[in-house]
PDB file of N, CA and C in Angstrom:
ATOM      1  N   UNK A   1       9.850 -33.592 -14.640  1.00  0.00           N
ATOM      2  CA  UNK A   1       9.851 -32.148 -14.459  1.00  0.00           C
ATOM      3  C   UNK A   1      10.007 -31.473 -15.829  1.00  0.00           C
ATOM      4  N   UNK A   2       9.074 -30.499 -16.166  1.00  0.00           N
ATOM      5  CA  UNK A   2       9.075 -29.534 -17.252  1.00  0.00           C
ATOM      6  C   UNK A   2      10.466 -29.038 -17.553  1.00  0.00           C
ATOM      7  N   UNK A   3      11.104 -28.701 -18.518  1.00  0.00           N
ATOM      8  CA  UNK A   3      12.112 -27.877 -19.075  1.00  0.00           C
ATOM      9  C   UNK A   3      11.699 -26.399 -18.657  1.00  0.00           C
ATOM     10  N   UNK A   4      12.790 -25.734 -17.964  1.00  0.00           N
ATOM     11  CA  UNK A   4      12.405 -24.089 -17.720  1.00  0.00           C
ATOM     12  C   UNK A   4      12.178 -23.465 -18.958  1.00  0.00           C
ATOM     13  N   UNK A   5      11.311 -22.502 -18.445  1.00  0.00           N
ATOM     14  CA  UNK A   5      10.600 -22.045 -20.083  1.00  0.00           C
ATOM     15  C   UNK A   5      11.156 -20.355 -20.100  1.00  0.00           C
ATOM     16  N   UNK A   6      11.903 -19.828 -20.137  1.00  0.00           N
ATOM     17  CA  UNK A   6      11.809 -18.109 -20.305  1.00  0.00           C
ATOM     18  C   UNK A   6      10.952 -17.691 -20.585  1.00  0.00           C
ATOM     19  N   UNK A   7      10.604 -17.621 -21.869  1.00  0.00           N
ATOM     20  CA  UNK A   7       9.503 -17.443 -22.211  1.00  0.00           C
ATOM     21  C   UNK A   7       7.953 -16.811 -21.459  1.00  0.00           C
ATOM     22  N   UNK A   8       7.719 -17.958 -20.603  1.00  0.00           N
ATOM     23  CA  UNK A   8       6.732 -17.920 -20.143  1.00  0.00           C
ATOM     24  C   UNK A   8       7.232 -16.916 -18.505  1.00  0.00           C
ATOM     25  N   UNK A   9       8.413 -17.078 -17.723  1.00  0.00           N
ATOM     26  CA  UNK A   9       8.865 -16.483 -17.084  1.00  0.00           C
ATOM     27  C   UNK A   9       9.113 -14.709 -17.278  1.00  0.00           C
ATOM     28  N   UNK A  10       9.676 -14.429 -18.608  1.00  0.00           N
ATOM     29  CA  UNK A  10       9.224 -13.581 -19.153  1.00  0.00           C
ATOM     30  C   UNK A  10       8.129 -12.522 -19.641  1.00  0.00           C
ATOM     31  N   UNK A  11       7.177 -13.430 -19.810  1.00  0.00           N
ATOM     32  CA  UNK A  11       5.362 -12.963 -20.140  1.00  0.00           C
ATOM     33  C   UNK A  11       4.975 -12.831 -18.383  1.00  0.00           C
ATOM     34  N   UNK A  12       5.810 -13.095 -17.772  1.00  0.00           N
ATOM     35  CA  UNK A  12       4.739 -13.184 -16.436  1.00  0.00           C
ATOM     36  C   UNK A  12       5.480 -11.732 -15.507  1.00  0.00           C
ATOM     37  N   UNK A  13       6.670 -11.558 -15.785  1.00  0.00           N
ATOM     38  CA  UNK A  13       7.605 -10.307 -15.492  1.00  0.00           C
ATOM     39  C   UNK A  13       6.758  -9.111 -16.509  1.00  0.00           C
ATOM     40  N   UNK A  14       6.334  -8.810 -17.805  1.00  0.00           N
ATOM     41  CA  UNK A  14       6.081  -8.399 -18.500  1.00  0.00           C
ATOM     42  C   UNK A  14       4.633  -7.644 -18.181  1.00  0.00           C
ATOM     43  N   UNK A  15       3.627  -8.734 -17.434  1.00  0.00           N
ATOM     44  CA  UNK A  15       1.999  -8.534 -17.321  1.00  0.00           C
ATOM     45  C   UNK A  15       2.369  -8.053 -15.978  1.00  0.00           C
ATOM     46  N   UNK A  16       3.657  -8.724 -15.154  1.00  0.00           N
ATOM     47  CA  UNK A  16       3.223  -7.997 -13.534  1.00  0.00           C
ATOM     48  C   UNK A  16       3.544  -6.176 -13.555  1.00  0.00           C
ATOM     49  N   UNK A  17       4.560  -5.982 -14.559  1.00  0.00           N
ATOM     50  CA  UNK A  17       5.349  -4.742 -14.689  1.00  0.00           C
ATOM     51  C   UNK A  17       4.151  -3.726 -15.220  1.00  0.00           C
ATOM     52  N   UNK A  18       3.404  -4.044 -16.485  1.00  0.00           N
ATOM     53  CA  UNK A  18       2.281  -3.958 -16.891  1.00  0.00           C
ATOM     54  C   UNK A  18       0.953  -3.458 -15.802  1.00  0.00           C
ATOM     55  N   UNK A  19       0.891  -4.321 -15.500  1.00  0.00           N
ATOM     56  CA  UNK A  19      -0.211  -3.889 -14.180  1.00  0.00           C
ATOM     57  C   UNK A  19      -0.061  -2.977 -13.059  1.00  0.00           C
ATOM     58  N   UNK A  20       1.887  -3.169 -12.822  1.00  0.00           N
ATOM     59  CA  UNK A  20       2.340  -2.631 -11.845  1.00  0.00           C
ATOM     60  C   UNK A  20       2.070  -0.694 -12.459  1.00  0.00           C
ATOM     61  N   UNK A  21       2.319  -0.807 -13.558  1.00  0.00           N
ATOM     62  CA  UNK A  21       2.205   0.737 -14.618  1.00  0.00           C
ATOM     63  C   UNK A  21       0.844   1.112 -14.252  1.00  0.00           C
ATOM     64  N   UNK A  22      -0.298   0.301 -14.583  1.00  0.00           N
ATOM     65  CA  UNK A  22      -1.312   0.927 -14.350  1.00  0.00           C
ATOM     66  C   UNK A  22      -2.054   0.957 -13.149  1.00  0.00           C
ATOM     67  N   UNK A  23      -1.432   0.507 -12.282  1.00  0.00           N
ATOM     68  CA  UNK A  23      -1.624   0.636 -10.832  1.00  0.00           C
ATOM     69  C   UNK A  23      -1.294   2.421 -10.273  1.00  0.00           C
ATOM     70  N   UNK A  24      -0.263   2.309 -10.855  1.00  0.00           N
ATOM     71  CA  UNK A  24       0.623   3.773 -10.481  1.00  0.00           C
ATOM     72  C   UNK A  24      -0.182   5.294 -11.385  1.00  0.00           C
ATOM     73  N   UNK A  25      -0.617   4.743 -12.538  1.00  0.00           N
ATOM     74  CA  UNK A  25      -1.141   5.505 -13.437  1.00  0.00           C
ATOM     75  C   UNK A  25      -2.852   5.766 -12.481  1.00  0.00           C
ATOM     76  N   UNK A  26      -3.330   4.742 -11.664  1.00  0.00           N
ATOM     77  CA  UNK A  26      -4.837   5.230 -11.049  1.00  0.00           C
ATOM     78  C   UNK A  26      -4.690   5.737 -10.021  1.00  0.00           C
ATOM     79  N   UNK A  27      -3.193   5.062  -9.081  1.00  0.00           N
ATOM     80  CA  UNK A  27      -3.667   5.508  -7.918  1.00  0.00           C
ATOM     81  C   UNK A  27      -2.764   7.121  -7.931  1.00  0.00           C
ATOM     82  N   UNK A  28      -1.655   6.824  -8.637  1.00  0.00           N
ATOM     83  CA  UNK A  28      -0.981   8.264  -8.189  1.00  0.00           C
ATOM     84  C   UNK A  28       0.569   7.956  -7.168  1.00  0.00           C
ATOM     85  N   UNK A  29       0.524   6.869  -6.967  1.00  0.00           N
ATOM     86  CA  UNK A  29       1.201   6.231  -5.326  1.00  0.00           C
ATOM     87  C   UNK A  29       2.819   6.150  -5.893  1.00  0.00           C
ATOM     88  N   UNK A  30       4.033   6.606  -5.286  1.00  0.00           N
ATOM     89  CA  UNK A  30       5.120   6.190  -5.636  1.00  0.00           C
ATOM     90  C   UNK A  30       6.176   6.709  -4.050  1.00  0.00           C
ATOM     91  N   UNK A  31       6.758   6.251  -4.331  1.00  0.00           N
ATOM     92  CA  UNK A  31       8.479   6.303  -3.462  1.00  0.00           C
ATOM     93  C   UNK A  31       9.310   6.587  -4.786  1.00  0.00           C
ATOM     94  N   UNK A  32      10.048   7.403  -3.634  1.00  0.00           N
ATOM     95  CA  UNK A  32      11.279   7.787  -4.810  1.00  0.00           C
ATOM     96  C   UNK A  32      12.550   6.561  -5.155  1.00  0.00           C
ATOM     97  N   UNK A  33      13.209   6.456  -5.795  1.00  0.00           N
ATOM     98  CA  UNK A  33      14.149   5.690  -6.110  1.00  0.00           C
ATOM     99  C   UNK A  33      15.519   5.592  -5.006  1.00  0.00           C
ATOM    100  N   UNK A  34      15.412   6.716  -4.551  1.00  0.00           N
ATOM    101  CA  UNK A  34      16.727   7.151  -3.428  1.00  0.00           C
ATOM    102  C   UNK A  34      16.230   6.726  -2.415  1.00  0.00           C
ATOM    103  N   UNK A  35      14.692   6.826  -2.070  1.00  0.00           N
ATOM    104  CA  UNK A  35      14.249   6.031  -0.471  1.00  0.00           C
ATOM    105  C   UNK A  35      14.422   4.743  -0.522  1.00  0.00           C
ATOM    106  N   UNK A  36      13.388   4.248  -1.483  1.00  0.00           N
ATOM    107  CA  UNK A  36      13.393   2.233  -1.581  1.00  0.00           C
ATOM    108  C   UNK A  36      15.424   2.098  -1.837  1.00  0.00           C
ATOM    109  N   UNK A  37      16.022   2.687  -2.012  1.00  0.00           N
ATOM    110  CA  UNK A  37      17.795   2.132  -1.754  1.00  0.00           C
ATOM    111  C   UNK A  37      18.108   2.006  -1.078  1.00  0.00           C
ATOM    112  N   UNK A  38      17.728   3.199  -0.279  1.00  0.00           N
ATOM    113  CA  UNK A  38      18.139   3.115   1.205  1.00  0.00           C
ATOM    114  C   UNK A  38      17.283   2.393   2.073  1.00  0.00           C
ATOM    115  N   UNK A  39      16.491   2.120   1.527  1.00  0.00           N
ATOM    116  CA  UNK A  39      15.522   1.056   3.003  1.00  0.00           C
ATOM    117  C   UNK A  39      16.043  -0.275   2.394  1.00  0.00           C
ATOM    118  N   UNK A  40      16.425  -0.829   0.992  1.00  0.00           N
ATOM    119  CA  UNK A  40      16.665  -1.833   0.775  1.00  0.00           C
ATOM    120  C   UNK A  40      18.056  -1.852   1.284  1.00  0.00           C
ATOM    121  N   UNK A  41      18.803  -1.058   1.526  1.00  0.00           N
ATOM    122  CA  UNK A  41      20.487  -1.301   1.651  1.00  0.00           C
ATOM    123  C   UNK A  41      20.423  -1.630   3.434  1.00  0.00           C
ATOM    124  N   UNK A  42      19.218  -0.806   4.096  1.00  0.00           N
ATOM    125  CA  UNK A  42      18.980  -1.150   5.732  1.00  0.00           C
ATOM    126  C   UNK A  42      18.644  -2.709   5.903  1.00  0.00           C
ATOM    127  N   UNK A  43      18.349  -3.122   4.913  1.00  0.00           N
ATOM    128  CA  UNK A  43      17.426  -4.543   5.058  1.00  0.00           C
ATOM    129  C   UNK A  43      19.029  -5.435   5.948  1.00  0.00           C
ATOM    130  N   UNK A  44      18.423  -6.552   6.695  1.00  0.00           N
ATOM    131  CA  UNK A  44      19.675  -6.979   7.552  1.00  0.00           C
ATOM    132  C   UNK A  44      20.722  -6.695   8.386  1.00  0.00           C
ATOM    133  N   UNK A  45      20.866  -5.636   8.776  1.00  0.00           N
ATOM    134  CA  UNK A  45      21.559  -4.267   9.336  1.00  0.00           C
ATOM    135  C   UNK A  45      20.639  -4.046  10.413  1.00  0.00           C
ATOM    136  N   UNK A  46      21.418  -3.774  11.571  1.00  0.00           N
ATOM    137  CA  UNK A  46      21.246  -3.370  12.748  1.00  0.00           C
ATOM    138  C   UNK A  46      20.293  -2.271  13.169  1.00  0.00           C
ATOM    139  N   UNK A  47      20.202  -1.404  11.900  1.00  0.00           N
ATOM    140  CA  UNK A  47      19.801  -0.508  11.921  1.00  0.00           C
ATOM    141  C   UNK A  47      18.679   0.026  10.536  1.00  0.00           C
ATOM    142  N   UNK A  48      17.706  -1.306  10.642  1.00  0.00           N
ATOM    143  CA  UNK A  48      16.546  -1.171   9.486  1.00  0.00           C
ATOM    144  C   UNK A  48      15.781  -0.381   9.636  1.00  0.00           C
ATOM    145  N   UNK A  49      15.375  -0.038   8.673  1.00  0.00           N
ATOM    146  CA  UNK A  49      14.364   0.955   8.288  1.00  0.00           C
ATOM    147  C   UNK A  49      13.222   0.826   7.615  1.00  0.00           C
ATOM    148  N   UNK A  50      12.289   1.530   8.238  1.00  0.00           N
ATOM    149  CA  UNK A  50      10.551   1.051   7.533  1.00  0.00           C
ATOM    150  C   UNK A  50      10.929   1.568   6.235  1.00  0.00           C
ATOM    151  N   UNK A  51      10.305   0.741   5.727  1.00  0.00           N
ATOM    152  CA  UNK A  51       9.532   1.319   4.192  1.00  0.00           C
ATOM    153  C   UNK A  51       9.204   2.631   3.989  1.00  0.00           C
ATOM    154  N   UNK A  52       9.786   3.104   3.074  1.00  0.00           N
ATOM    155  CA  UNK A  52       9.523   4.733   2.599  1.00  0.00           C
ATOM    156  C   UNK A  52       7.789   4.819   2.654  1.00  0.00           C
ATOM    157  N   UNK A  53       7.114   6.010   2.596  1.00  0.00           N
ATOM    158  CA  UNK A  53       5.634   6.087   2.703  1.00  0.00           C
ATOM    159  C   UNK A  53       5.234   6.347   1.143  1.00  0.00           C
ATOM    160  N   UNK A  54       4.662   6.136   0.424  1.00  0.00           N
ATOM    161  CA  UNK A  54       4.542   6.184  -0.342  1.00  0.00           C
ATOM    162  C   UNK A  54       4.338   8.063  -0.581  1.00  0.00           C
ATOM    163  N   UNK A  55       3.885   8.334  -1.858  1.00  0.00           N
ATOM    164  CA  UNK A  55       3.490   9.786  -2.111  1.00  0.00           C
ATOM    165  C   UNK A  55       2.318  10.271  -3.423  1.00  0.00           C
ATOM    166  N   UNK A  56       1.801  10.543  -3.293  1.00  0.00           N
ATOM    167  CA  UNK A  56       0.656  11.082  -4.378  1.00  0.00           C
ATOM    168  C   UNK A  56       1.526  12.177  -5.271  1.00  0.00           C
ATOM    169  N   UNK A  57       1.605  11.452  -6.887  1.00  0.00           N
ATOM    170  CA  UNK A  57       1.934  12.068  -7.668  1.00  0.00           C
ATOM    171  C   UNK A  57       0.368  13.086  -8.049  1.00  0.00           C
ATOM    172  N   UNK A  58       1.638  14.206  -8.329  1.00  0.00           N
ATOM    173  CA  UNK A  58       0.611  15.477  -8.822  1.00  0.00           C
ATOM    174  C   UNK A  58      -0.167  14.888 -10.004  1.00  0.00           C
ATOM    175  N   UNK A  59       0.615  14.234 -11.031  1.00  0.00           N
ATOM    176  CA  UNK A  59      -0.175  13.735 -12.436  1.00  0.00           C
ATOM    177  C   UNK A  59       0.569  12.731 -12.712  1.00  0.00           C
ATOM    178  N   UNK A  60      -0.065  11.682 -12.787  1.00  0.00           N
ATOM    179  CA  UNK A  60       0.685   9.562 -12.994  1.00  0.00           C
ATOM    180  C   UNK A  60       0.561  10.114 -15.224  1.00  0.00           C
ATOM    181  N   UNK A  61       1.782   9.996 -15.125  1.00  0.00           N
ATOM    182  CA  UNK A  61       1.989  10.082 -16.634  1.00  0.00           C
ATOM    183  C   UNK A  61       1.233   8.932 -17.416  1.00  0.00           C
ATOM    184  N   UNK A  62       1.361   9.280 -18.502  1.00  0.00           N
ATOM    185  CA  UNK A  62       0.857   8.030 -19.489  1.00  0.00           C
ATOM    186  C   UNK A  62       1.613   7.215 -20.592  1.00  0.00           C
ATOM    187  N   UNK A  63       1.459   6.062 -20.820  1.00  0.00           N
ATOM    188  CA  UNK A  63       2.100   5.103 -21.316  1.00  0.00           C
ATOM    189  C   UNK A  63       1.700   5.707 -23.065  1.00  0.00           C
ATOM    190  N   UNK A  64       2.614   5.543 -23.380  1.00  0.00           N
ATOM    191  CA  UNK A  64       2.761   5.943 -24.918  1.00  0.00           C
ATOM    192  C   UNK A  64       3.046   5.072 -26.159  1.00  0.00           C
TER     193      UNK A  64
END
């Protein structure tokens, strides 16, 4: 078995975050930070909750 590499674990967190940016930058698409908490804090609880709906930003900022 290979030695764990960071590195490469790293570069792969880096390109998904990356893509994840310009995903958001075409389509416009986000949840707020206060919904995904609260649907993540419902997760396992009696009382779960769907997934926030996403929302069309007025203007997906740009990476600088």
């Amino acid at each position: 078995m290979a030695p764990h590499d960071p590195g490469k674990k790293q570069e792969g967190f880096r390109r998904d975050t990356l893509d994840a940016w310009e995903e958001y930058r075409t389509a416009g698409l986000y949840a707020s930070a206060e919904k995904v908490d609260a649907w993540l804090s419902s997760w396992g609880s009696d009382n779960e909750k769907p997934a926030p709906e996403c929302r069309n930003s007025p203007k997906a900022p740009t990476l600088n």
